[in-house]
C-alpha atoms as a PDB file:
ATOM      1  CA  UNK A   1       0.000   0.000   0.000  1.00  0.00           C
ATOM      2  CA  UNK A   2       1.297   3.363  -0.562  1.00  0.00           C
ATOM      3  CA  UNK A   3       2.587   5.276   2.099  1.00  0.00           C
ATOM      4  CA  UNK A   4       0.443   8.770   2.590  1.00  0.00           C
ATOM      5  CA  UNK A   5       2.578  11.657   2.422  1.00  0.00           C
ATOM      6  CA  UNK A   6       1.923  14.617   5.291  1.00  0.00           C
ATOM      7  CA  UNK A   7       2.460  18.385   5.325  1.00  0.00           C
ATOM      8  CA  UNK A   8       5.504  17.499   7.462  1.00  0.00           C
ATOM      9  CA  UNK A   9       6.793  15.324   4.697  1.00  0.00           C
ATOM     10  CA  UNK A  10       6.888  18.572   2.299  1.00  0.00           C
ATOM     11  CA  UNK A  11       8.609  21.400   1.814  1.00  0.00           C
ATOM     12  CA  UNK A  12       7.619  24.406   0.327  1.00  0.00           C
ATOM     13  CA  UNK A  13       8.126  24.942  -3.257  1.00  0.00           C
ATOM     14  CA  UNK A  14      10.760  27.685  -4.313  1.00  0.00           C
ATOM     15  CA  UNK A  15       9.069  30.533  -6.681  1.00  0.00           C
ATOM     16  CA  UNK A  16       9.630  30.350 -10.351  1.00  0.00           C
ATOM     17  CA  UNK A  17      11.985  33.308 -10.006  1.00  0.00           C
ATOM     18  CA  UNK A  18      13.994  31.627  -7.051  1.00  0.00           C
ATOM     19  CA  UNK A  19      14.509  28.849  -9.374  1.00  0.00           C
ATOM     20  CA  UNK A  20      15.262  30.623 -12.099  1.00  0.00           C
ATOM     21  CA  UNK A  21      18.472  32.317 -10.375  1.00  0.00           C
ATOM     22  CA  UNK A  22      19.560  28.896  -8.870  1.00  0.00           C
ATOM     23  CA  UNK A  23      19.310  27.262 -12.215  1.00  0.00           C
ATOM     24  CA  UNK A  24      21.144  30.375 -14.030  1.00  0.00           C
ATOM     25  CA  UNK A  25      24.075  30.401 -11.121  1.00  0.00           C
ATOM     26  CA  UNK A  26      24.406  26.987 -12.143  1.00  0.00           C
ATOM     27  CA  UNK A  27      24.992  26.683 -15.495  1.00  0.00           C
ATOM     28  CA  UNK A  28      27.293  29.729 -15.256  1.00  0.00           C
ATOM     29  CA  UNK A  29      29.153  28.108 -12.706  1.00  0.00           C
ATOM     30  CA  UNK A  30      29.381  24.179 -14.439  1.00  0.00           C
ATOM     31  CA  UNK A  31      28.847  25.035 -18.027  1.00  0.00           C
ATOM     32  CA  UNK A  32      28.272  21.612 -20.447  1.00  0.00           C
ATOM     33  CA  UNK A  33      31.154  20.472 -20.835  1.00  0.00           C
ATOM     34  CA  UNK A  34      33.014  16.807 -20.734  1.00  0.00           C
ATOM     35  CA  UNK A  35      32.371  15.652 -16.686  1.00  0.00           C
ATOM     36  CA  UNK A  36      35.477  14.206 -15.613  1.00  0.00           C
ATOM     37  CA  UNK A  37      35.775  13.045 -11.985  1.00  0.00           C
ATOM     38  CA  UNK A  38      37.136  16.012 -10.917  1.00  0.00           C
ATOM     39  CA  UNK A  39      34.436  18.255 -12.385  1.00  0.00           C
ATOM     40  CA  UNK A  40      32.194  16.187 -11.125  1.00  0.00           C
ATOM     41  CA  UNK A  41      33.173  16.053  -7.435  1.00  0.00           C
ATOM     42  CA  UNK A  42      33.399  20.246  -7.502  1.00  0.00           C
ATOM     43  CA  UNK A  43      29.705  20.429  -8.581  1.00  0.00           C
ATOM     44  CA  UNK A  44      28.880  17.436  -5.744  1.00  0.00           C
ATOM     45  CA  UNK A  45      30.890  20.015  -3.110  1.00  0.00           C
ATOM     46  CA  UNK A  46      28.643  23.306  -4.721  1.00  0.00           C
ATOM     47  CA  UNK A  47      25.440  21.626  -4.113  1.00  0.00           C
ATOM     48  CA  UNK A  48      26.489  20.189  -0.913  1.00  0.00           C
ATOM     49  CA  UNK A  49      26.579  23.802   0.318  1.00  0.00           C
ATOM     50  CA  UNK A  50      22.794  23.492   0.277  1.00  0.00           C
ATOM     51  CA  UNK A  51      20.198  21.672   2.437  1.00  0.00           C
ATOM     52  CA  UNK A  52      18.413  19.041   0.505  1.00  0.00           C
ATOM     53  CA  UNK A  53      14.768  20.895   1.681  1.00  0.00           C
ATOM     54  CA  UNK A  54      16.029  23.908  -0.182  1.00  0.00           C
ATOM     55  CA  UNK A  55      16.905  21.586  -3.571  1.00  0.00           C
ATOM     56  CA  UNK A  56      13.960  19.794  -3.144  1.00  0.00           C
ATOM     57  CA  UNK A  57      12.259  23.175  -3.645  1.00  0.00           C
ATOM     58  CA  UNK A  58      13.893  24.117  -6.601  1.00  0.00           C
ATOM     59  CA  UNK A  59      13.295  20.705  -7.957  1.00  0.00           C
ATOM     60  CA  UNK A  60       9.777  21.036  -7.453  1.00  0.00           C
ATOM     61  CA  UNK A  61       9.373  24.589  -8.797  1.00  0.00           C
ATOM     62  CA  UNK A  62      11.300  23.217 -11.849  1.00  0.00           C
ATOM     63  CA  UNK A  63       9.054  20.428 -12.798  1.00  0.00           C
ATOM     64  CA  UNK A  64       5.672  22.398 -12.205  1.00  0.00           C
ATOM     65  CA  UNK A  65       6.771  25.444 -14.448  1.00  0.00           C
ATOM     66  CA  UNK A  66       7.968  22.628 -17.074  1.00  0.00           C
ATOM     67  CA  UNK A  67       4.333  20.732 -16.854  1.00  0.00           C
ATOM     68  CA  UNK A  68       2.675  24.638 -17.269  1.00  0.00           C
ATOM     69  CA  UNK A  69       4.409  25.065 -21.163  1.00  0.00           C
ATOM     70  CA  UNK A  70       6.204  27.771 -22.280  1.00  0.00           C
ATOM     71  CA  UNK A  71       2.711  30.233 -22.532  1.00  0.00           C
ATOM     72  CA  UNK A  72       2.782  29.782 -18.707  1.00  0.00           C
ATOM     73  CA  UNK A  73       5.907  30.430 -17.304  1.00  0.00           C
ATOM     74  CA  UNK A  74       7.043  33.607 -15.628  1.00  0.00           C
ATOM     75  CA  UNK A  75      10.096  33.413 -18.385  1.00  0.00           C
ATOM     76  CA  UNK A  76       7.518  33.933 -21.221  1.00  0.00           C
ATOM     77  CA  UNK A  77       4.687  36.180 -19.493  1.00  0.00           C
ATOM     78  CA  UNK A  78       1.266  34.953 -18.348  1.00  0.00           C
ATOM     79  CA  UNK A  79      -0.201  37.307 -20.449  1.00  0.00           C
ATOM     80  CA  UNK A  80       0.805  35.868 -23.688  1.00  0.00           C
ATOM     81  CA  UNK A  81      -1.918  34.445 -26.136  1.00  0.00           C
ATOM     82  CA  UNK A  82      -2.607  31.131 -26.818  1.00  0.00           C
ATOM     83  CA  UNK A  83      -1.213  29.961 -30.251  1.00  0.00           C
ATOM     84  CA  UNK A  84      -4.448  29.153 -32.775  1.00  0.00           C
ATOM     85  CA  UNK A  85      -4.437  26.253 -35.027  1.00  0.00           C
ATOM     86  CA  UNK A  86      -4.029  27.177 -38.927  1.00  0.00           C
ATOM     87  CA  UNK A  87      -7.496  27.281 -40.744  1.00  0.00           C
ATOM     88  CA  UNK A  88      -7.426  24.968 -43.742  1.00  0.00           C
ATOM     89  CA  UNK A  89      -9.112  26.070 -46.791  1.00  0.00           C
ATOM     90  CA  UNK A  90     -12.314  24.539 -46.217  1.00  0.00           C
ATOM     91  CA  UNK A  91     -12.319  26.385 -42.676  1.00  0.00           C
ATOM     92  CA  UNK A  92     -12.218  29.782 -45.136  1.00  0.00           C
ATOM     93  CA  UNK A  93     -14.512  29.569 -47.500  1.00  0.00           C
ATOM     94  CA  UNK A  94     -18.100  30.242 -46.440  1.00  0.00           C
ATOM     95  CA  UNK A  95     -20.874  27.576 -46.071  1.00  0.00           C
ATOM     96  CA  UNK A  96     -23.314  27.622 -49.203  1.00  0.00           C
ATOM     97  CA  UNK A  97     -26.681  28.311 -48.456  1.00  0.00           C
ATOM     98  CA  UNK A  98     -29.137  25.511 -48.863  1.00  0.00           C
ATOM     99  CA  UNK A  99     -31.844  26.935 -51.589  1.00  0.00           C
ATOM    100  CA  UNK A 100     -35.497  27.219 -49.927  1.00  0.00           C
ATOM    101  CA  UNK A 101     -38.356  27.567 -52.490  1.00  0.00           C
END
């Protein structure tokens, strides 16, 4: 049976912005490269520096804005529009009217 997770279980989720400047720092910090051991132990020691609550939070926040879609996100503005579907021809032209005596 699945075990029921509590409040206490939780922590809070990081804002979109918050995550935003952790995942920036990041990336500026480690930037892609080949991992070798060595590069990978300095990133282990940079995110040791944090408490796994706080990463958890981050995580979170990171996987909800990525399940909202880009016309969601803080990054793109809520207030964008929705993108419409192209209108085939048929959707153009205009319905012929049936002929009534």
């Amino acid at each position: 049976m699945a075990k029921k997770i509590t409040k206490a279980d939780v922590a809070a989720t990081a804002s979109s912005e918050e995550a935003n400047v952790f995942v920036t720092a990041l990336q500026e910090k480690f930037q892609r490269k080949k991992r070798t051991p060595e590069e990978r132990e300095r990133l282990r020691k940079y995110l040791a520096q944090y408490s796994p609550d706080y990463l958890r939070s981050i995580a979170r926040r990171v996987l909800i804005d990525i399940m909202k879609g880009p016309g969601q996100t803080p990054t793109y503005g809520a207030k964008s529009k929705p993108t419409r579907r192209p209108r085939g021809k048929r959707a153009a032209r205009s319905r012929r009217k049936s002929a009534k005596p």
